[in-house]
PDB file of N, CA and C in Angstrom:
ATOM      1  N   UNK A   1      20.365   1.186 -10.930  1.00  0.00           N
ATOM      2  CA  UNK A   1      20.954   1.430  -9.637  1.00  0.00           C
ATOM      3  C   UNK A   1      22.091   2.431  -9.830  1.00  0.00           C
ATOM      4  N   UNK A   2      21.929   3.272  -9.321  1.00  0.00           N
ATOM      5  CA  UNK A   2      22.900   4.697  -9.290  1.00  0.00           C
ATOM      6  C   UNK A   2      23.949   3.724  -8.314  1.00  0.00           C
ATOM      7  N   UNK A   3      25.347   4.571  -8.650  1.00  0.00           N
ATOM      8  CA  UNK A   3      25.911   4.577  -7.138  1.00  0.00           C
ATOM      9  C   UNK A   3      26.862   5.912  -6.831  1.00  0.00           C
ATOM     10  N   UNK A   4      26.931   6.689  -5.910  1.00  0.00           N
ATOM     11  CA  UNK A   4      27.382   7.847  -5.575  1.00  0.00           C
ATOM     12  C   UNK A   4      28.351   8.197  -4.321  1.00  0.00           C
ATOM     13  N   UNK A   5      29.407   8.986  -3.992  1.00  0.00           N
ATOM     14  CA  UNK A   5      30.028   8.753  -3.551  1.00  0.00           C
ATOM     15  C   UNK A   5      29.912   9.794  -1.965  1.00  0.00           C
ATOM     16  N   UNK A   6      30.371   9.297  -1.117  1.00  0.00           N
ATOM     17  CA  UNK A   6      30.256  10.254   0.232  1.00  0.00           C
ATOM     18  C   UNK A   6      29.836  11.633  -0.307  1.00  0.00           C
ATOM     19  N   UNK A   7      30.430  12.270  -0.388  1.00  0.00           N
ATOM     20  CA  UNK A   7      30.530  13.868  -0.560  1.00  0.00           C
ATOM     21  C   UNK A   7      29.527  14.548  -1.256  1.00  0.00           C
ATOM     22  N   UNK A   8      29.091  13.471  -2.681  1.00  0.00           N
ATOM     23  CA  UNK A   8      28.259  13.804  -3.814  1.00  0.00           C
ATOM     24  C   UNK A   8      26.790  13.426  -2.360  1.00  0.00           C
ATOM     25  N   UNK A   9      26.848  12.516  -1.923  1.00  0.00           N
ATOM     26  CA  UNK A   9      25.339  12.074  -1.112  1.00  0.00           C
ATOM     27  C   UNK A   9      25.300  12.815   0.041  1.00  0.00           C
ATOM     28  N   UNK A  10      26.111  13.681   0.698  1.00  0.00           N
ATOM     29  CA  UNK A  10      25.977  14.696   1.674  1.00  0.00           C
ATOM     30  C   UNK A  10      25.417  15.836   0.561  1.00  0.00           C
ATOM     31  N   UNK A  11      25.808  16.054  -0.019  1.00  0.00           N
ATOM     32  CA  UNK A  11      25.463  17.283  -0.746  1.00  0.00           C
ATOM     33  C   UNK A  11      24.178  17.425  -1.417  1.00  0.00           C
ATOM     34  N   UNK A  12      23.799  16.118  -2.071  1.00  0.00           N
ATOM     35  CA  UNK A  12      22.580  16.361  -2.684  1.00  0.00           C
ATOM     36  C   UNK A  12      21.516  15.087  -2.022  1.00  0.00           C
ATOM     37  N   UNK A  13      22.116  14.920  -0.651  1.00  0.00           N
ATOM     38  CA  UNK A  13      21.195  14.335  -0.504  1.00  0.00           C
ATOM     39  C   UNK A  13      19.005  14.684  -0.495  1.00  0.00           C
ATOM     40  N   UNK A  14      18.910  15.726  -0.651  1.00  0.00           N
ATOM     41  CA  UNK A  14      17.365  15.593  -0.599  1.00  0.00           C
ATOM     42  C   UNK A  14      17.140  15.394  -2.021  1.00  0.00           C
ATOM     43  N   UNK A  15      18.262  15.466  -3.094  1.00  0.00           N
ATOM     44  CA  UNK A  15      17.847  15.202  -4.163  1.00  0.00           C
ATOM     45  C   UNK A  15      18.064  13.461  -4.415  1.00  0.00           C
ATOM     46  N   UNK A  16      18.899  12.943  -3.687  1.00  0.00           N
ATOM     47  CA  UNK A  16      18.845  11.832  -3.869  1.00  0.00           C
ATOM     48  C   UNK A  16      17.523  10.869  -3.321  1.00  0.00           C
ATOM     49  N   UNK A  17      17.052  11.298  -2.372  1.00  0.00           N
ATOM     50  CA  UNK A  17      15.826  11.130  -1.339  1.00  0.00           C
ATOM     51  C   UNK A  17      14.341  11.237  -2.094  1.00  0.00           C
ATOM     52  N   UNK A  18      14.374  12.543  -2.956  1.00  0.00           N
ATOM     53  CA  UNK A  18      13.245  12.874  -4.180  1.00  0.00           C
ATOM     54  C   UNK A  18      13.452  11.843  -4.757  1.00  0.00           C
ATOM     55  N   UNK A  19      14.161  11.723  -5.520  1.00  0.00           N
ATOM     56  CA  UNK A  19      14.738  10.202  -6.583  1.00  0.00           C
ATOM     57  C   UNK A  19      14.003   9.237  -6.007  1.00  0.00           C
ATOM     58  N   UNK A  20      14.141   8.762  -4.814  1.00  0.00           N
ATOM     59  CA  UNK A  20      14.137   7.148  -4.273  1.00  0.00           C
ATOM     60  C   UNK A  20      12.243   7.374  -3.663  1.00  0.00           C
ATOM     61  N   UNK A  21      12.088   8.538  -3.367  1.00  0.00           N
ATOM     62  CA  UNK A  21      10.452   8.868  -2.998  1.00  0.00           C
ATOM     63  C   UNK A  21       9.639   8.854  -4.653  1.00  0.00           C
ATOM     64  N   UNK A  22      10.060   9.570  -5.711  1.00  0.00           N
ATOM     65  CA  UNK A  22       9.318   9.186  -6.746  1.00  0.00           C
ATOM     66  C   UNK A  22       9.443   8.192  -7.594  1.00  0.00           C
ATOM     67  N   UNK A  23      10.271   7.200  -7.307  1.00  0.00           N
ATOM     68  CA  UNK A  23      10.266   5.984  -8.162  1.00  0.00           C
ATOM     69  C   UNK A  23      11.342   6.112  -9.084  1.00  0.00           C
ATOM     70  N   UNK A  24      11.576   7.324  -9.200  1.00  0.00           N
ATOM     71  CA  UNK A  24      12.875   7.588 -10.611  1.00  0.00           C
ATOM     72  C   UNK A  24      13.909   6.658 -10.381  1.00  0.00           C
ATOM     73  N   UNK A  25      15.172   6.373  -8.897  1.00  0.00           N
ATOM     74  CA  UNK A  25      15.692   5.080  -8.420  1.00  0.00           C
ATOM     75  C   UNK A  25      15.059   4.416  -7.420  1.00  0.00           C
ATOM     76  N   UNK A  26      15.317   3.203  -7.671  1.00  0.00           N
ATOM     77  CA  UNK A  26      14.855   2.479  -6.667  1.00  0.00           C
ATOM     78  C   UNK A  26      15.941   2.116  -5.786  1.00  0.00           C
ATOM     79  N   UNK A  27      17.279   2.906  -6.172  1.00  0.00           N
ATOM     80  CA  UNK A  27      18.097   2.320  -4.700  1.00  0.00           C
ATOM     81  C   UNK A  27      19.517   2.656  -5.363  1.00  0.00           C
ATOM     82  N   UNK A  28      19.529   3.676  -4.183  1.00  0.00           N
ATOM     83  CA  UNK A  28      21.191   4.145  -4.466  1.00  0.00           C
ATOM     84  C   UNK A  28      22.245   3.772  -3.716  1.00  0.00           C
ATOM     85  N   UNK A  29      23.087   3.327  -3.861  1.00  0.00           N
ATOM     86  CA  UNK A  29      24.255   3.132  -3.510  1.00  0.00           C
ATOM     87  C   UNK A  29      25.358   4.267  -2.754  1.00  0.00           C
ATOM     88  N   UNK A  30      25.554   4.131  -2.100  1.00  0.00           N
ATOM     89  CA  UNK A  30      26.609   5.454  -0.923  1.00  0.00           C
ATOM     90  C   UNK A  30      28.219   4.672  -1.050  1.00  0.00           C
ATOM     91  N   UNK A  31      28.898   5.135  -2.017  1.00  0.00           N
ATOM     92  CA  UNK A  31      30.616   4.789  -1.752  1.00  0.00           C
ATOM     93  C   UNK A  31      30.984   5.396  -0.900  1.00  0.00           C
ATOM     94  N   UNK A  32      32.298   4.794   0.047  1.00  0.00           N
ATOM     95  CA  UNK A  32      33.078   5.677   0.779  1.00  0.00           C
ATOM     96  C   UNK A  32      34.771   5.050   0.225  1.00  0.00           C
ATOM     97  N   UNK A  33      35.561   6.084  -0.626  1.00  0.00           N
ATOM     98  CA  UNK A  33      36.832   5.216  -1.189  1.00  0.00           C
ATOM     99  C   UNK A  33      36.773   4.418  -2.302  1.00  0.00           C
ATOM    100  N   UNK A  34      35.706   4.486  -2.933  1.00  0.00           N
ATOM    101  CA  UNK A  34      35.214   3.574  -4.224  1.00  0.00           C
ATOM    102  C   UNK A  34      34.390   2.098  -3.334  1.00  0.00           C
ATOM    103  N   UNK A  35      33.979   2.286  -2.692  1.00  0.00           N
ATOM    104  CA  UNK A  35      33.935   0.486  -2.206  1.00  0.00           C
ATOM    105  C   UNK A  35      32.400   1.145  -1.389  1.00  0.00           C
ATOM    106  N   UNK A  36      31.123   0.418  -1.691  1.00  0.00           N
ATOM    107  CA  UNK A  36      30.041   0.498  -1.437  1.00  0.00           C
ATOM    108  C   UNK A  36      30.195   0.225   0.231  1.00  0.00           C
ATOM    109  N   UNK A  37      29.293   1.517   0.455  1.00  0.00           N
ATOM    110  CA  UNK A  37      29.083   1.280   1.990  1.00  0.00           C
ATOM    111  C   UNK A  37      27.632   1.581   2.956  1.00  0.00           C
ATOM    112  N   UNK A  38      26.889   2.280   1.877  1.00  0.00           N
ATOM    113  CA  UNK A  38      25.252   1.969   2.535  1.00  0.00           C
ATOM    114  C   UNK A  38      24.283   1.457   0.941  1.00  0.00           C
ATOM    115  N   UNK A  39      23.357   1.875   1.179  1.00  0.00           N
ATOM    116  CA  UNK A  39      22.054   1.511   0.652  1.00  0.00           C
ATOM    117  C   UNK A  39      21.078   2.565   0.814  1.00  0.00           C
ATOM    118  N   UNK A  40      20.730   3.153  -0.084  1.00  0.00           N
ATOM    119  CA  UNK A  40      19.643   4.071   0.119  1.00  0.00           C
ATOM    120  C   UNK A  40      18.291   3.585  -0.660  1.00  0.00           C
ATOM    121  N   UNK A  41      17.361   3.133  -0.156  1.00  0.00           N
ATOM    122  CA  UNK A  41      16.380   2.618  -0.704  1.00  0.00           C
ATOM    123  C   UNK A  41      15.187   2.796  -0.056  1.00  0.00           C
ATOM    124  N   UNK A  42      13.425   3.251  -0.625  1.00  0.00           N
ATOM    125  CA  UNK A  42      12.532   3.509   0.183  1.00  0.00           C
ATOM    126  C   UNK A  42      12.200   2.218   1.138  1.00  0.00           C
ATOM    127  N   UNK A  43      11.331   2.835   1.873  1.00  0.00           N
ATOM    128  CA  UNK A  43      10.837   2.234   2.909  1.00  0.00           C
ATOM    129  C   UNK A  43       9.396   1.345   2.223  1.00  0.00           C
ATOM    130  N   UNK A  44       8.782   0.073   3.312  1.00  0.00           N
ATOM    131  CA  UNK A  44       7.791  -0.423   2.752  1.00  0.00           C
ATOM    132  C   UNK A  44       6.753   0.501   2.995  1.00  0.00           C
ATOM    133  N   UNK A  45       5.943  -0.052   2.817  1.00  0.00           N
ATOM    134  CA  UNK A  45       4.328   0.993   3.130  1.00  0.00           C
ATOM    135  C   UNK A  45       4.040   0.185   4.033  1.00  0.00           C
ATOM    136  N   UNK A  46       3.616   1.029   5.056  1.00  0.00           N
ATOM    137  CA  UNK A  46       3.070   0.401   6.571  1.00  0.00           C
ATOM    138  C   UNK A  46       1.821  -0.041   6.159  1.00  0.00           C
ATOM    139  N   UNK A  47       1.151  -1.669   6.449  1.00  0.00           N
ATOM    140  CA  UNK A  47      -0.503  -1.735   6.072  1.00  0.00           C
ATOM    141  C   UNK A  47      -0.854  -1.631   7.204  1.00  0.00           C
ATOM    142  N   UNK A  48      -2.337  -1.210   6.576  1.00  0.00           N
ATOM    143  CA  UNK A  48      -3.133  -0.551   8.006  1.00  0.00           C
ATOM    144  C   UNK A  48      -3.359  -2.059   8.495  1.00  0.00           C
ATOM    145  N   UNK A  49      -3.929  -1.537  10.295  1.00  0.00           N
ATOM    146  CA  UNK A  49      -4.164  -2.755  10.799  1.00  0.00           C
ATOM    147  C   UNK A  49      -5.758  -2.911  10.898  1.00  0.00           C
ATOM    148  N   UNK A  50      -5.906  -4.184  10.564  1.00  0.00           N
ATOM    149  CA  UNK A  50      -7.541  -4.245  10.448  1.00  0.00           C
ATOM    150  C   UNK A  50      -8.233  -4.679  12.141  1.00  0.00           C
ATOM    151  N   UNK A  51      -9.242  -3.560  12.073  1.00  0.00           N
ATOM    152  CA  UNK A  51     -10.046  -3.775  13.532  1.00  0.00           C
ATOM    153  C   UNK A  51     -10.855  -4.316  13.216  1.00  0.00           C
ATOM    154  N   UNK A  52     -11.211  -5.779  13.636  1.00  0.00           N
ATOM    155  CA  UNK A  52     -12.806  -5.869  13.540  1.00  0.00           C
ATOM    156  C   UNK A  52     -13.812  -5.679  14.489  1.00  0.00           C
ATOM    157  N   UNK A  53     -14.894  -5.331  14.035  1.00  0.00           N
ATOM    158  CA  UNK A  53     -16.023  -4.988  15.001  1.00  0.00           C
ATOM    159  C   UNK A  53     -16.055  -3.774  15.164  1.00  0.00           C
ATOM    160  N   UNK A  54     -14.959  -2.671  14.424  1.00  0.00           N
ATOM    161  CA  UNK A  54     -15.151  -1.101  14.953  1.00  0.00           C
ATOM    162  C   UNK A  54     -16.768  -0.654  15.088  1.00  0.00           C
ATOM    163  N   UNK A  55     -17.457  -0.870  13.705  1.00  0.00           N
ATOM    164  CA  UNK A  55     -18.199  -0.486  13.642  1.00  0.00           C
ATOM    165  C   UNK A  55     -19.757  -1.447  14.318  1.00  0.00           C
ATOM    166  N   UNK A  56     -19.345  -1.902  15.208  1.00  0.00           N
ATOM    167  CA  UNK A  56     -20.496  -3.027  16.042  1.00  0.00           C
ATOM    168  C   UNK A  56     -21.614  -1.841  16.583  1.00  0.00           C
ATOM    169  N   UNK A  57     -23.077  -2.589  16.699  1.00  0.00           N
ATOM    170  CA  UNK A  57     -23.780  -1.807  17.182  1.00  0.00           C
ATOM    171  C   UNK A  57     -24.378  -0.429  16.472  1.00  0.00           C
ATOM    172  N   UNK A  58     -23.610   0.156  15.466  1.00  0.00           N
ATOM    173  CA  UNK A  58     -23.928   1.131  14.691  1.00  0.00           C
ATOM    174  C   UNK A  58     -25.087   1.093  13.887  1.00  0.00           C
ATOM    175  N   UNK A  59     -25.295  -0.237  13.343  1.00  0.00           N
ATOM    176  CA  UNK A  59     -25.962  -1.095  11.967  1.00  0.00           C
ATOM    177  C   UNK A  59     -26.376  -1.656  12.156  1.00  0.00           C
ATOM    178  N   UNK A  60     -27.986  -1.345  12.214  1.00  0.00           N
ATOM    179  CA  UNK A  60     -29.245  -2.588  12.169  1.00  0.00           C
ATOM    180  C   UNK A  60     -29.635  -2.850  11.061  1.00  0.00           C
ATOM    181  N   UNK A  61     -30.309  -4.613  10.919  1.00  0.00           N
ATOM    182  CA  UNK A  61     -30.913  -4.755  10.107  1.00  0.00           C
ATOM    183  C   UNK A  61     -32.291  -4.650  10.373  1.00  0.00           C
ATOM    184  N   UNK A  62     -33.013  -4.129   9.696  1.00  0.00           N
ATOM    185  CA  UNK A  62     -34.801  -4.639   9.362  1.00  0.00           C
ATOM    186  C   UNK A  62     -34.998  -5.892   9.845  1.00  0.00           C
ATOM    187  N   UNK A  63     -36.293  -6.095  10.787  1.00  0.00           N
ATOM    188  CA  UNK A  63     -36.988  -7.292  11.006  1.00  0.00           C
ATOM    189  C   UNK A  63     -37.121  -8.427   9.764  1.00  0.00           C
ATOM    190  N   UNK A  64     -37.568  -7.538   8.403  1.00  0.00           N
ATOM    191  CA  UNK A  64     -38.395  -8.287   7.683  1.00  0.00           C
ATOM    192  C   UNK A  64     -36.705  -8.517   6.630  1.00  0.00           C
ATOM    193  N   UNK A  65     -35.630  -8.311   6.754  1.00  0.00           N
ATOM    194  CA  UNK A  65     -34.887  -8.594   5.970  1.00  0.00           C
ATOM    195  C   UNK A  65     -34.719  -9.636   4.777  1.00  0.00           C
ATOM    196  N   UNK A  66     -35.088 -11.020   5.202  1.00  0.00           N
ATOM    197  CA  UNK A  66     -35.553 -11.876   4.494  1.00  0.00           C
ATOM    198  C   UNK A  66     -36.777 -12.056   3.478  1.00  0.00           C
ATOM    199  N   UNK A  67     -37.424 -10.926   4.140  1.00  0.00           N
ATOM    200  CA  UNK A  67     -38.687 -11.345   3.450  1.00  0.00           C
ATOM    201  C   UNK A  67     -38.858 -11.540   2.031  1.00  0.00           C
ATOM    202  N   UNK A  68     -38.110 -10.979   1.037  1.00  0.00           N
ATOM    203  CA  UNK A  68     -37.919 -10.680  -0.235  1.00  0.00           C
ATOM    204  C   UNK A  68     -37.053 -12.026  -0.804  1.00  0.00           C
ATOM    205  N   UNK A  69     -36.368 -12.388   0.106  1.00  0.00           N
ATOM    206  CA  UNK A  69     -35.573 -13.831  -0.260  1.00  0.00           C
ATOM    207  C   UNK A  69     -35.485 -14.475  -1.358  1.00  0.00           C
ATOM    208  N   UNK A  70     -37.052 -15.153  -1.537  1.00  0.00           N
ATOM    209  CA  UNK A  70     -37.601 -16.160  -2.771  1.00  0.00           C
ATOM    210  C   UNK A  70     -37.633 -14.959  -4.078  1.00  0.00           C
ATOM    211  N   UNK A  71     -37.981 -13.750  -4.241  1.00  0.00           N
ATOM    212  CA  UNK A  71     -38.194 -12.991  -5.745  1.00  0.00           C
ATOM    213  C   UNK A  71     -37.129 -12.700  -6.015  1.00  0.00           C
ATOM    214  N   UNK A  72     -35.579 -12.343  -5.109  1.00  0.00           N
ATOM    215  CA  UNK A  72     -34.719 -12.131  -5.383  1.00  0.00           C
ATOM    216  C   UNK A  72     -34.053 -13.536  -6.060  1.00  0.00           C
ATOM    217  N   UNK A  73     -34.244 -14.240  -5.327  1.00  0.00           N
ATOM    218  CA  UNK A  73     -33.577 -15.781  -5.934  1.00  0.00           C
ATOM    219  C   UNK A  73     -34.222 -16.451  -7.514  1.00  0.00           C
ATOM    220  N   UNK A  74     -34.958 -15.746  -7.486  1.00  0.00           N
ATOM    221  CA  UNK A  74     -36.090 -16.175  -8.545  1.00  0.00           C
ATOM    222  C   UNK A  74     -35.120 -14.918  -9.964  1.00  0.00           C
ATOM    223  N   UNK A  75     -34.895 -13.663  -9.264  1.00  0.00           N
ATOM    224  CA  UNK A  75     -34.497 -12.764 -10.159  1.00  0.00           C
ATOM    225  C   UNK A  75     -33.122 -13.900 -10.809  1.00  0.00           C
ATOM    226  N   UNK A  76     -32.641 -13.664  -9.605  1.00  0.00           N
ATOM    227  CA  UNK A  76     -31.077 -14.402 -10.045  1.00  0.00           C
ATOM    228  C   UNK A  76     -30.575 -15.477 -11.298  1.00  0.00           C
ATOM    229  N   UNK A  77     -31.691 -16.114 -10.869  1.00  0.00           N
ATOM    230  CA  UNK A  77     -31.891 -17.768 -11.262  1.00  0.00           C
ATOM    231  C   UNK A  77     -32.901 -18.535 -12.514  1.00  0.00           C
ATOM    232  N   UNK A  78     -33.514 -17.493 -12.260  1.00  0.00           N
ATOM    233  CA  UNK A  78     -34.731 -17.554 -13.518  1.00  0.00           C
ATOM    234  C   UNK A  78     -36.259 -18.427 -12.554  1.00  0.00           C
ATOM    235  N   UNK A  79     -36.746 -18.054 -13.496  1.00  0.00           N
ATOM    236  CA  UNK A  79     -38.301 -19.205 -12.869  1.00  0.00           C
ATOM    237  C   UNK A  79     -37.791 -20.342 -13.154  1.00  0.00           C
ATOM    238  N   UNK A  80     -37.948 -21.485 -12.786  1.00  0.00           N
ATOM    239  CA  UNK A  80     -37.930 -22.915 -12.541  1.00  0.00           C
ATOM    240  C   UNK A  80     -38.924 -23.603 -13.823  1.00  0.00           C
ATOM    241  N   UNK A  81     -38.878 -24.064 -14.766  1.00  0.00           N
ATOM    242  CA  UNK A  81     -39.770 -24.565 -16.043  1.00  0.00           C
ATOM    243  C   UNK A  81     -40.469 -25.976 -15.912  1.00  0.00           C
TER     244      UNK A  81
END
């Protein structure tokens, strides 16, 4: 944890910003007078929001989908002795 003071974080702030965007700090400190007064630290990662059903209607299955059922289960599982 760096900590840096008013003047130094006006000045270099996009370099302090690079820092905290590539991982190099994870969180700088802003003095004003020697005595901590912000926090500079990245942001979370927004998660996407999950839609379900976007894709409804797009995707059929085959009539005979099943039909293969038993050789596949047989692959899986072995023959029965």
């Amino acid at each position: 944890m760096t900590t840096v003071n008013m003047l130094e974080a006006k000045t270099h702030l996009s370099r302090l910003v690079e820092a905290i965007e590539s991982g190099a700090e994870t969180e700088i400190i802003i003095a004003r007078n020697g005595k901590a007064a912000a926090r500079l630290m990245p942001l979370a990662p927004k998660k996407a929001k999950i839609i379900f059903g976007i894709d409804k209607g797009t995707v059929t299955a085959p009539d005979d989908i099943d039909a293969d059922s038993a050789l596949v289960a047989k692959m899986f599982h072995g023959e029965p002795e």
